[in-house]
Protein backbone atom coordinates (compact mmCIF):
# COMPACT_ATOMS: atom_id res chain seq x y z
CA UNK A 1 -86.03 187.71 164.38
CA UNK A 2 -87.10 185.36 166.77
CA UNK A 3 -85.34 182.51 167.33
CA UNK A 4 -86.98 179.06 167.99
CA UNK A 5 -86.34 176.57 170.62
CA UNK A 6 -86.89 173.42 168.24
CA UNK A 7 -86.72 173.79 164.06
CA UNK A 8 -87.33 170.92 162.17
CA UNK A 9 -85.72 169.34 159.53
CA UNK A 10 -87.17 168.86 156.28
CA UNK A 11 -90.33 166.49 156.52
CA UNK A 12 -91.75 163.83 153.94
CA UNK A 13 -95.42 163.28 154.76
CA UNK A 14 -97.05 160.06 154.32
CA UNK A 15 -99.84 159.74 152.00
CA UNK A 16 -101.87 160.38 155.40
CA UNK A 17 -101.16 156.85 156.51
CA UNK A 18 -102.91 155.89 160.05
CA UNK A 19 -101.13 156.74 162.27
CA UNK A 20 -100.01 153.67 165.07
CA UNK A 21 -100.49 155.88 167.99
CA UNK A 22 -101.61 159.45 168.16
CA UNK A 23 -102.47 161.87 170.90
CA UNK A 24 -104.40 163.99 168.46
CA UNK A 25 -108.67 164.14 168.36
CA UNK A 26 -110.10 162.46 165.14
CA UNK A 27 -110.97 165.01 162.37
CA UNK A 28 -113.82 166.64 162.17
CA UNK A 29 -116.70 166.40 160.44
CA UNK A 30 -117.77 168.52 157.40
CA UNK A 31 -120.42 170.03 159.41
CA UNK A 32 -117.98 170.43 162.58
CA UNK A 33 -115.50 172.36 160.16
CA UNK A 34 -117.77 174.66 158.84
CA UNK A 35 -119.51 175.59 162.11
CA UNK A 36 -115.89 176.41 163.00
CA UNK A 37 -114.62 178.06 160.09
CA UNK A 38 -117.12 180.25 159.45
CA UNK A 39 -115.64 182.37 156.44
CA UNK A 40 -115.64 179.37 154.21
CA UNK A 41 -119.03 179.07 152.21
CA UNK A 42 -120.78 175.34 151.87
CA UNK A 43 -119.64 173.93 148.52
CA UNK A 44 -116.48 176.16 147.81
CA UNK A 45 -113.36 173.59 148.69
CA UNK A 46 -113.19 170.43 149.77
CA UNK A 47 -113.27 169.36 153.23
CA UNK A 48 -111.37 166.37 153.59
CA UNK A 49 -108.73 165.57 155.96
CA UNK A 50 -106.76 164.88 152.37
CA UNK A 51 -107.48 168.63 151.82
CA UNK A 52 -105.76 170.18 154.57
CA UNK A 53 -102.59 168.48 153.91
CA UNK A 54 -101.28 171.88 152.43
CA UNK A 55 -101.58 173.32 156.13
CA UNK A 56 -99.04 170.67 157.46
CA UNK A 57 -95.82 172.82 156.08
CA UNK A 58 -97.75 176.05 157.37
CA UNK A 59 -97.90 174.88 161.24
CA UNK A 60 -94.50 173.17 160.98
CA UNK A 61 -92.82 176.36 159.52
CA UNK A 62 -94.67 178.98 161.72
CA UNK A 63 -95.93 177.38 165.15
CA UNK A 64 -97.65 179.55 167.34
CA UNK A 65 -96.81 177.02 170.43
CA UNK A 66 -94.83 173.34 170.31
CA UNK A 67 -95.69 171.21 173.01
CA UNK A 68 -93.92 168.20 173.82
CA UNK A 69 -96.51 165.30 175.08
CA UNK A 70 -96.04 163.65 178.06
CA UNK A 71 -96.71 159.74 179.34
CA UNK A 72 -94.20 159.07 176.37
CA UNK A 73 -92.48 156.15 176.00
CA UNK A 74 -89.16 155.73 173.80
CA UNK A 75 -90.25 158.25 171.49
CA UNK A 76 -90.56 162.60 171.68
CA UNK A 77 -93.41 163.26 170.87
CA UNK A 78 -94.39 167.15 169.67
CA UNK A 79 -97.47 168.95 168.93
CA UNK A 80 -97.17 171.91 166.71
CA UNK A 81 -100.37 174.11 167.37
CA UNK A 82 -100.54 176.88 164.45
CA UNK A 83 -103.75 179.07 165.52
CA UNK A 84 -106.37 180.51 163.64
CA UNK A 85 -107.22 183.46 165.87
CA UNK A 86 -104.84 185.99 167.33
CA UNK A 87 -106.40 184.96 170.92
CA UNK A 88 -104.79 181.86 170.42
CA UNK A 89 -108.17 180.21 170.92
CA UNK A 90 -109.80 176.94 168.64
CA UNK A 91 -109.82 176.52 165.81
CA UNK A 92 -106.22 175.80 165.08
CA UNK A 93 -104.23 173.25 163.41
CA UNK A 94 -102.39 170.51 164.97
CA UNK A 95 -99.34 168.57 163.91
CA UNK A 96 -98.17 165.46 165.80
CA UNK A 97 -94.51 164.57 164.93
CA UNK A 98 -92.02 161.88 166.48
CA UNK A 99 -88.61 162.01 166.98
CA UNK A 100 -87.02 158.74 166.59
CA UNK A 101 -83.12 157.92 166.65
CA UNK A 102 -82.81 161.79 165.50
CA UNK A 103 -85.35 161.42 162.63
CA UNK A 104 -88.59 163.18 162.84
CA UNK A 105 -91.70 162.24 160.85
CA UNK A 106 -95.19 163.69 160.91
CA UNK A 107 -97.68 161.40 162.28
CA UNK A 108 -100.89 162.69 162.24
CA UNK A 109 -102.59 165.97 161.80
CA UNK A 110 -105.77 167.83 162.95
CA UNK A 111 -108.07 170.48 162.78
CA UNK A 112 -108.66 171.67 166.49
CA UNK A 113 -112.10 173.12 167.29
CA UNK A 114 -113.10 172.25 170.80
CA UNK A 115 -110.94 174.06 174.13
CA UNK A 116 -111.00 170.89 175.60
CA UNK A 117 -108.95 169.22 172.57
CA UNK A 118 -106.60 172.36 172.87
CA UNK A 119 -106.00 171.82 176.51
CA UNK A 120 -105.53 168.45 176.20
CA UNK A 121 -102.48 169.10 174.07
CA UNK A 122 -101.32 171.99 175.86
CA UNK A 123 -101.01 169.63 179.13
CA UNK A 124 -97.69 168.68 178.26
CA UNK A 125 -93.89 170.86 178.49
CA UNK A 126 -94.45 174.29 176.74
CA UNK A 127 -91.37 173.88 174.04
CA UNK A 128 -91.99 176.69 172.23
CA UNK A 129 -94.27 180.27 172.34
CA UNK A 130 -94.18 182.80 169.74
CA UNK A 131 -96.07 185.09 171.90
CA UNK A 132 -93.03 184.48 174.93
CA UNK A 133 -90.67 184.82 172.00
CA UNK A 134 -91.67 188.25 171.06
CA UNK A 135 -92.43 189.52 174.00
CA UNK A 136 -88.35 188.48 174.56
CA UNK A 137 -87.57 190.12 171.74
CA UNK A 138 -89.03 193.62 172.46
CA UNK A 139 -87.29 193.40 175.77
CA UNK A 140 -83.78 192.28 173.53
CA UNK A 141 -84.62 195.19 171.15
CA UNK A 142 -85.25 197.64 173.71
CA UNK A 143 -82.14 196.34 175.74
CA UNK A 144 -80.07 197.21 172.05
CA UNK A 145 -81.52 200.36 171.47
CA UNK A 146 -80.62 202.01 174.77
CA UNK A 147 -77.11 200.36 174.65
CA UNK A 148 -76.64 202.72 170.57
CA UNK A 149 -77.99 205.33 172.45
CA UNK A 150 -75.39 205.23 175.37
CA UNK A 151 -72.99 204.54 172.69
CA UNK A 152 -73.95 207.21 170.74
CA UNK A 153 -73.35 209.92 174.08
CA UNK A 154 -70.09 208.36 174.84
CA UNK A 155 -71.51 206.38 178.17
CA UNK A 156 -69.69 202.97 177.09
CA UNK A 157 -70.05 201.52 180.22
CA UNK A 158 -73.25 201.68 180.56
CA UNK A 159 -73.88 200.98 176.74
CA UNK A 160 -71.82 197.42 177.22
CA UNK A 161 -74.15 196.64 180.42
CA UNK A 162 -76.89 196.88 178.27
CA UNK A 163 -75.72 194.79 174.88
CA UNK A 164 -74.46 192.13 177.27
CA UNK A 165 -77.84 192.23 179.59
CA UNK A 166 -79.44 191.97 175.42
CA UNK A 167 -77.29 189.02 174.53
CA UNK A 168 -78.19 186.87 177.82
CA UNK A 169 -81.69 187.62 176.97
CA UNK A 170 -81.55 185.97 173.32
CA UNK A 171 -79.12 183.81 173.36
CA UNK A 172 -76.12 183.30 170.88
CA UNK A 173 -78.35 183.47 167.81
CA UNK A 174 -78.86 187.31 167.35
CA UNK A 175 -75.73 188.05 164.88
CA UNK A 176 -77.01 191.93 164.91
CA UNK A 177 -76.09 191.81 168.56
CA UNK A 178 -72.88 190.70 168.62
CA UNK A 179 -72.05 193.21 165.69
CA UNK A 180 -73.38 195.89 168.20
CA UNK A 181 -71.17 194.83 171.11
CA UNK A 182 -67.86 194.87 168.85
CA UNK A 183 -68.95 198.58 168.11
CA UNK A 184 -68.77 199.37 171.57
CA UNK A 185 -65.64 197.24 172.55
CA UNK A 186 -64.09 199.18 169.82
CA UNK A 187 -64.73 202.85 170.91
CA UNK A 188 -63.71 201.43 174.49
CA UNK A 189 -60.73 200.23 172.82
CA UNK A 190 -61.42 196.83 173.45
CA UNK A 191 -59.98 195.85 169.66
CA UNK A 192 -59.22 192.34 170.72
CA UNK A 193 -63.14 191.90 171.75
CA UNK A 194 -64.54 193.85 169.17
CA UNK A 195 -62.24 191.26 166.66
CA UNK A 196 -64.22 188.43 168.25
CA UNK A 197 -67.65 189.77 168.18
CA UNK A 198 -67.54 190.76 164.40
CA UNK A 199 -66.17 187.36 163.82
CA UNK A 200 -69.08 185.46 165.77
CA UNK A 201 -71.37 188.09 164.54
CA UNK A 202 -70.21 186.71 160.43
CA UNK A 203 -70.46 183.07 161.99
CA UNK A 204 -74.15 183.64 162.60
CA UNK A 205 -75.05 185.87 159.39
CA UNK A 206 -72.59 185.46 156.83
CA UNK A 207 -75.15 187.34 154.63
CA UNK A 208 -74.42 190.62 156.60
CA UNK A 209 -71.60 193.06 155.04
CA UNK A 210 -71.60 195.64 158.38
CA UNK A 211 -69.73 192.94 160.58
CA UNK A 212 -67.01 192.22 157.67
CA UNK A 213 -66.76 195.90 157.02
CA UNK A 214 -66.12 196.98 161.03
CA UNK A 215 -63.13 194.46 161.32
CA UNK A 216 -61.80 195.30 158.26
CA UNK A 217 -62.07 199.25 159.27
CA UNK A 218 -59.99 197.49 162.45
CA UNK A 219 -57.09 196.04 160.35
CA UNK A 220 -56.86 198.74 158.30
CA UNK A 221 -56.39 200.98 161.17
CA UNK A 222 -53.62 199.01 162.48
CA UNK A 223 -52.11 198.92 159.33
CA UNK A 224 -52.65 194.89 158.54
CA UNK A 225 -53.70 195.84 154.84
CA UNK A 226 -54.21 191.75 154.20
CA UNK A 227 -56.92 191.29 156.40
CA UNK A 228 -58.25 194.80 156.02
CA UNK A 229 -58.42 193.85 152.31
CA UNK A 230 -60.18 190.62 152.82
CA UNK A 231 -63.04 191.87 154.82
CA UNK A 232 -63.81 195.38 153.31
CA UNK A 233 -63.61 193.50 149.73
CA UNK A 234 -66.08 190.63 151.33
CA UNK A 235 -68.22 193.62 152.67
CA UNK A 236 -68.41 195.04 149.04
CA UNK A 237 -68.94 191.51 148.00
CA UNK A 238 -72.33 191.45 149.95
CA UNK A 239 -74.03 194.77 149.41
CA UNK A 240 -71.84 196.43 145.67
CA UNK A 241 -73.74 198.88 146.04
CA UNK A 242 -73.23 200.22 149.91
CA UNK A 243 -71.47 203.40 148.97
CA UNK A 244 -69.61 203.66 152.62
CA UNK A 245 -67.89 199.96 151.82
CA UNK A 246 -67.08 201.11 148.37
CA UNK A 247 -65.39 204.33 149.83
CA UNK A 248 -64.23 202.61 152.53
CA UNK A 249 -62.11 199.96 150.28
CA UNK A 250 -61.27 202.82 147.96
CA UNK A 251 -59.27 204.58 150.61
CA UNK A 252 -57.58 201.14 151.13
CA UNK A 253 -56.55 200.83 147.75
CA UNK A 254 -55.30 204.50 148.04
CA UNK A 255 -52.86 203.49 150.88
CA UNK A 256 -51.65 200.27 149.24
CA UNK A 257 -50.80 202.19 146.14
CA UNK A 258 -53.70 201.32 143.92
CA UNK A 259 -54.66 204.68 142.81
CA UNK A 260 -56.71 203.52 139.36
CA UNK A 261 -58.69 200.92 141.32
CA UNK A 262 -59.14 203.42 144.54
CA UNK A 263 -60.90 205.77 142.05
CA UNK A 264 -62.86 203.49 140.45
CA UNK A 265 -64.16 202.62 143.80
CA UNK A 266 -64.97 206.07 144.09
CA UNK A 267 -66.65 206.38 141.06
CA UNK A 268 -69.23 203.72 141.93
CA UNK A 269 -69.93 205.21 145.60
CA UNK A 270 -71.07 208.48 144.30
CA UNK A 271 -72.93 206.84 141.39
CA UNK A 272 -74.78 204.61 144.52
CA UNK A 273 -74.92 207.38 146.67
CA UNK A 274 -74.43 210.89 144.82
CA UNK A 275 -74.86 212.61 148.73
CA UNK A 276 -72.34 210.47 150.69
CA UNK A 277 -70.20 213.35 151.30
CA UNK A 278 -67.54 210.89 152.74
CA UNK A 279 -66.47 210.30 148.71
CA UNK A 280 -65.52 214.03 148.53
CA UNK A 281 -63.48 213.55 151.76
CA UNK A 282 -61.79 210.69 151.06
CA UNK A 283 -60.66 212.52 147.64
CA UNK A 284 -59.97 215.70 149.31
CA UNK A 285 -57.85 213.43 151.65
CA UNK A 286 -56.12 211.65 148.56
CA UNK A 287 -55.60 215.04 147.02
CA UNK A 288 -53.89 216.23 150.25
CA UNK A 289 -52.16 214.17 151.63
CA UNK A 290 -51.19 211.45 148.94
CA UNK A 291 -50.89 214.19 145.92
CA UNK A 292 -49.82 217.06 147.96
CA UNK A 293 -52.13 218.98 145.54
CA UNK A 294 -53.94 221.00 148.04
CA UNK A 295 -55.83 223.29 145.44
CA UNK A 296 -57.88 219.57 144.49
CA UNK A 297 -58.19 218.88 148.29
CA UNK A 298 -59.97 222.67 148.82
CA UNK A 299 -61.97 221.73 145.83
CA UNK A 300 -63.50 217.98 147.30
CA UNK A 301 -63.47 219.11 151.05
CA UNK A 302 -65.59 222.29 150.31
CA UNK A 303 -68.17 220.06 148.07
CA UNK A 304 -68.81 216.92 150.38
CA UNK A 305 -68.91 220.09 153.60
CA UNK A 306 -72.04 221.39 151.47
CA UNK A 307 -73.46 218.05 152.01
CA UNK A 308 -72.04 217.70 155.54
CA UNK A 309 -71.27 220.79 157.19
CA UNK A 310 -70.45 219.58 160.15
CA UNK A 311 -68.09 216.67 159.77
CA UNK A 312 -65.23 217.77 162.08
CA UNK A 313 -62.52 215.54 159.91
CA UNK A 314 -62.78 217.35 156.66
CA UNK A 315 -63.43 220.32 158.82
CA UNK A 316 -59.36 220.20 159.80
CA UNK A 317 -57.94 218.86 156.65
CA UNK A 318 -59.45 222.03 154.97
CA UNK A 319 -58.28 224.03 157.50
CA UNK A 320 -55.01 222.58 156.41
CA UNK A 321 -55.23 222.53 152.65
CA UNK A 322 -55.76 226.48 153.07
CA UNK A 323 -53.05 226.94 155.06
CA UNK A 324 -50.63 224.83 153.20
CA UNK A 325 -52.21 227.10 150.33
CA UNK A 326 -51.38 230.30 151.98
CA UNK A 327 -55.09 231.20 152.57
CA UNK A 328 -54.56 232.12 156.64
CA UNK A 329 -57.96 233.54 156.95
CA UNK A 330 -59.68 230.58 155.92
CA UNK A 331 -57.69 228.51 157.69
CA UNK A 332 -57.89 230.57 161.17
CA UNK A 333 -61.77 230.88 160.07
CA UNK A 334 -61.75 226.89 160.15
CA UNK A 335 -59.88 226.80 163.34
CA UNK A 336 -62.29 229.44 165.31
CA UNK A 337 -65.15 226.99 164.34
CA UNK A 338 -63.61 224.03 165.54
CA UNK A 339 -62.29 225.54 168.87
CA UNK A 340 -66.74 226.38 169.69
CA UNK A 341 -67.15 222.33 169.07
CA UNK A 342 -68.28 221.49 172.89
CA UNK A 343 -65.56 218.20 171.71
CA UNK A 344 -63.30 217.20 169.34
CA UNK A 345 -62.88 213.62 167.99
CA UNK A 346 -59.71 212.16 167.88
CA UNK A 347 -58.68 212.73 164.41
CA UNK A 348 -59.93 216.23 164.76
CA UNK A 349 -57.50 216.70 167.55
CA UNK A 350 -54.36 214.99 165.86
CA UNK A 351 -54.86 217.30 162.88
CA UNK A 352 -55.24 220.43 165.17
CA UNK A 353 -51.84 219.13 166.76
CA UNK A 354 -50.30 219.18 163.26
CA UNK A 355 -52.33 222.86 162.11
CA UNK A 356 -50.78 224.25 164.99
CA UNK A 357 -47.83 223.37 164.08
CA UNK A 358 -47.63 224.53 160.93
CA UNK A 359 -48.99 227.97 161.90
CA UNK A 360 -46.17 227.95 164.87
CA UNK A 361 -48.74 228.13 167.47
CA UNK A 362 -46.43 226.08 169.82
CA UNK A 363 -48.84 225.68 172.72
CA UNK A 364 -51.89 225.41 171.54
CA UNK A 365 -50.17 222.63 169.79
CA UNK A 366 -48.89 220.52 172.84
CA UNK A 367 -51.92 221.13 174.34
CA UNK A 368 -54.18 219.70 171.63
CA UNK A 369 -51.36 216.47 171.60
CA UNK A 370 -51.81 216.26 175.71
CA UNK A 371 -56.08 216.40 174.82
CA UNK A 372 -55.71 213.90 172.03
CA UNK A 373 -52.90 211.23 173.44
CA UNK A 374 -55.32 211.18 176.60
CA UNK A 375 -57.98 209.68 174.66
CA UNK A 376 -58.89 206.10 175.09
CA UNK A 377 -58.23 205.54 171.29
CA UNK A 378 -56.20 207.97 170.09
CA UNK A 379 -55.06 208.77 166.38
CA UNK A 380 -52.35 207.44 165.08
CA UNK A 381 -50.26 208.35 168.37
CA UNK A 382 -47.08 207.60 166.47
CA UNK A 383 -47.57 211.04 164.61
CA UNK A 384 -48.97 212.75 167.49
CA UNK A 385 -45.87 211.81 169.01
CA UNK A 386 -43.63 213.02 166.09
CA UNK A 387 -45.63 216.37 165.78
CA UNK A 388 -44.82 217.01 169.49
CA UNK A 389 -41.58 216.22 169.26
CA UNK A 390 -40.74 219.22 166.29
CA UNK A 391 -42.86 221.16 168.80
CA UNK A 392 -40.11 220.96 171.22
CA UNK A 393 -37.82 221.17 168.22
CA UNK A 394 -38.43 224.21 167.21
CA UNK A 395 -38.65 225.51 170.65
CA UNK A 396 -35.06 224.63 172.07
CA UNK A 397 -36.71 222.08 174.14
CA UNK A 398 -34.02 218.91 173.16
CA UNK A 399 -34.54 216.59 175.70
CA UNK A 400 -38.57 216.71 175.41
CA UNK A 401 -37.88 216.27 171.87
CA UNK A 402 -36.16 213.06 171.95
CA UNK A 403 -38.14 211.86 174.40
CA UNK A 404 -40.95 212.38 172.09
CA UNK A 405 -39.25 210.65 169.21
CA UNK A 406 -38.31 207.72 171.26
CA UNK A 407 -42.60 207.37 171.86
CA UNK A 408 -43.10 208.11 168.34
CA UNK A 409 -39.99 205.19 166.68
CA UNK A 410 -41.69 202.90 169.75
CA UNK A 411 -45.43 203.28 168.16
CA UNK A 412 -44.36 203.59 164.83
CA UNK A 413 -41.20 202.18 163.43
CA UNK A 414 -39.67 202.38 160.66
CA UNK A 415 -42.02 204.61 158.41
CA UNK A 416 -41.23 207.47 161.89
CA UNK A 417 -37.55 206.69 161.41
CA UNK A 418 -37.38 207.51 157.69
CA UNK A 419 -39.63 210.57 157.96
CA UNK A 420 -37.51 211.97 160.84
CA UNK A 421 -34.17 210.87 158.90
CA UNK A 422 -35.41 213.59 155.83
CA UNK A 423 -36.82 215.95 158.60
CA UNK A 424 -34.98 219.44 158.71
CA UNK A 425 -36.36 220.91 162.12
CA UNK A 426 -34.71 218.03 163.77
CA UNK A 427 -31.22 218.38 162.06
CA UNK A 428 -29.97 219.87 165.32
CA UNK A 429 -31.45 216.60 167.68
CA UNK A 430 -29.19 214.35 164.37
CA UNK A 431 -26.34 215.61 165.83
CA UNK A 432 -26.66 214.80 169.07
CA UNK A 433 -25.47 210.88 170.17
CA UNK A 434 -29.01 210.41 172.20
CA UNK A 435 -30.49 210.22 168.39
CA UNK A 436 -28.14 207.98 166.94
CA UNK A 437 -28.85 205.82 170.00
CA UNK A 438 -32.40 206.58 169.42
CA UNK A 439 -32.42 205.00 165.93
CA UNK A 440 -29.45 202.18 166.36
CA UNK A 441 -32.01 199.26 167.76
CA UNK A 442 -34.59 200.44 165.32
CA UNK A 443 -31.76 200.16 162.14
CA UNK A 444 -30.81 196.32 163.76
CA UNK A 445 -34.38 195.19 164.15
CA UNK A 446 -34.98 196.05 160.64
CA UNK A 447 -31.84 194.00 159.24
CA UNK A 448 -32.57 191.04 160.54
């Protein structure tokens, strides 16, 4: 939406009191007025300068132009010019309001029919055009759209040249744009920016769930479940009905424990939205990885991939649900299909690091972690980390394993420390002293 240079405040009119000074023409004539409205037939409505009173609110609240008047004195003086005809031609209706110690007031109002009264008031400092506006706001719109569709082929540079080009153009008041730019700070891995542009992005539109929801997707990937909670439940909050912030939360609630509120979460997103496949996923996901019931995870991956076919993520987590099932066929079917993908996204890749693991394809393996750690944002490198290092494990390579560990306690702390504690491909590396060293600051940072 277009944003204006000057929006009034709420106006009382006067009970068309003369005005002490005005820069408007008197109003016309009955006869004038109907020579210049043409559409209105003799007889049918009053014609009155009381009459057109109505219209004051109308040019106030949707100006085509505001000028300000010049050879002023202590007052501002504005003219808001609301036109009849899309030329932006006479007739149109005039306004005259002050501004006086911050107060506005309307002080007289006409009905423009000759070019010579419109040019008079158009002599002054152009305030306000609609016709500039919009023609600023294709050029904004067109400025956005190119930057999603650099953003959608991975060109982020290019895609943040064009948001920020779009956010000089209009100014600080286009909260969609700012929502836009956090997207692309946040596949650049710009997190910090992206945190600020969701935030001024609420601070302009606190009507809009997609800002809340993108920040709170942020916290919950860095594990702050606090915040994340705040802004995915304020996101649900806005639109209860948005099946992708219901799922969304749900998985939150999944990770914090809340299984009984997590599924009623899910519930409602595929009552909102019965072909949001990402509900099956984010069950299949629970099943998998929270139940360890892989059967249940087969079930809800292979429904929501009927809907979605080609979603990458469930894609690997189904590939290993078989194989944790003992289906190898499927599983290597899985893997064939996602090896033809022209690219993998980062989850993709950190679940092909752990699939080839589990099938003890060593290499493949490391080279899927090497793919995915290079990644500007990678997933969850603290695992990708800890999957490389049983790689090297279970291959007699020690030192590359400890190495490994030391990136994966660094990125992920104590949650890596207890899973590699219980971990029986590394009982060898819990002999060695380098371990125990490994895990000594880690114990005393966590007893403090």
């Amino acid at each position: 939406m277009a944003r204006r240079d000057l929006e009034p405040p709420f106006v009382q009119h006067e009970d068309l009191l003369t005005p002490l000074q005005t820069f408007l023409p008197s109003f016309p004539d009955r006869e004038t007025i109907l020579g210049a409205l043409p559409g209105i037939a003799p007889g049918a409505v009053e014609l009155g300068k009381a009459h057109f009173l109505a219209w004051v609110d109308v040019a106030l609240e949707n100006p085509d132009e505001i000028w300000e008047a010049e050879d002023q004195e202590d007052r501002r003086i504005y003219h808001y010019l609301y036109f009849l005809e899309r030329d932006l031609e006479p007739p149109a209706f005039a306004v005259e309001v002050v501004w006086n110690e911050d107060v506005m007031e309307v002080n007289d109002f006409a009905l423009i029919v000759q070019e010579s009264e419109c040019e008079n008031l158009r002599s002054g400092n152009l305030i306000y055009s609609m016709a500039h506006e919009w023609q600023r706001e294709k050029a904004v719109r067109s400025l956005n759209e190119r930057a999603l569709r650099q953003y959608d082929d991975d060109r982020l540079d290019e895609a943040r040249e064009f948001i920020d080009a779009a956010i000089r153009m209009s100014g600080p008041g286009s909260a969609y744009l700012f929502n836009n730019r956090g997207l692309i700070c946040w596949k650049m891995g710009m997190t910090d920016q992206a945190k600020r542009d969701f935030l001024e992005s609420i601070s302009l539109d606190e009507g809009n769930g997609d800002p809340y929801f993108n920040i709170g997707l942020i916290y919950f990937d860095e594990a702050d479940y606090t915040r994340a909670l705040h802004y995915l439940g304020r996101a649900v909050d806005i639109n209860p009905c948005d099946s992708q912030f219901l799922t969304e939360l749900g998985h939150l609630y999944l990770e914090l424990e809340r299984e009984e509120e997590a599924l009623e979460l899910f519930r409602k997103a595929f009552e909102s939205n019965p072909e949001d496949a990402q509900v099956d996923f984010h069950l299949g996901y629970y099943f998998l990885y929270k139940k360890r019931q892989p059967l249940n995870a087969v079930k809800y991956y292979g429904k929501g991939l009927k809907k979605n076919p080609e979603d990458q993520f469930a894609l690997a987590d189904l590939a290993v649900a078989h194989w944790l099932l003992g289906n190898r066929r499927k599983s290597l079917a899985i893997n064939r299909i996602l090896q033809r993908k022209p690219s993998l996204m980062p989850y993709t890749m950190s679940r092909m690091v752990y699939l080839k693991l589990e099938m003890g394809d060593y290499e493949d393996a490391l080279r899927y972690y090497r793919e995915a750690i290079g990644h500007t944002d990678p997933f969850e490198p603290e695992w990708l980390h800890y999957h490389a290092a049983l790689v090297c494990a279970k291959t007699g390579r020690a030192k590359q394993a400890l190495d490994f560990l030391d990136l994966a306690f660094r990125a992920g702390g104590e949650a890596v420390v207890k899973r590699a504690l219980s971990e029986k491909a590394l009982e060898g590396l819990k002999r060695l002293p380098d371990f125990k060293k490994l895990i000594k600051p880690l114990s005393k940072r966590r007893n403090r």
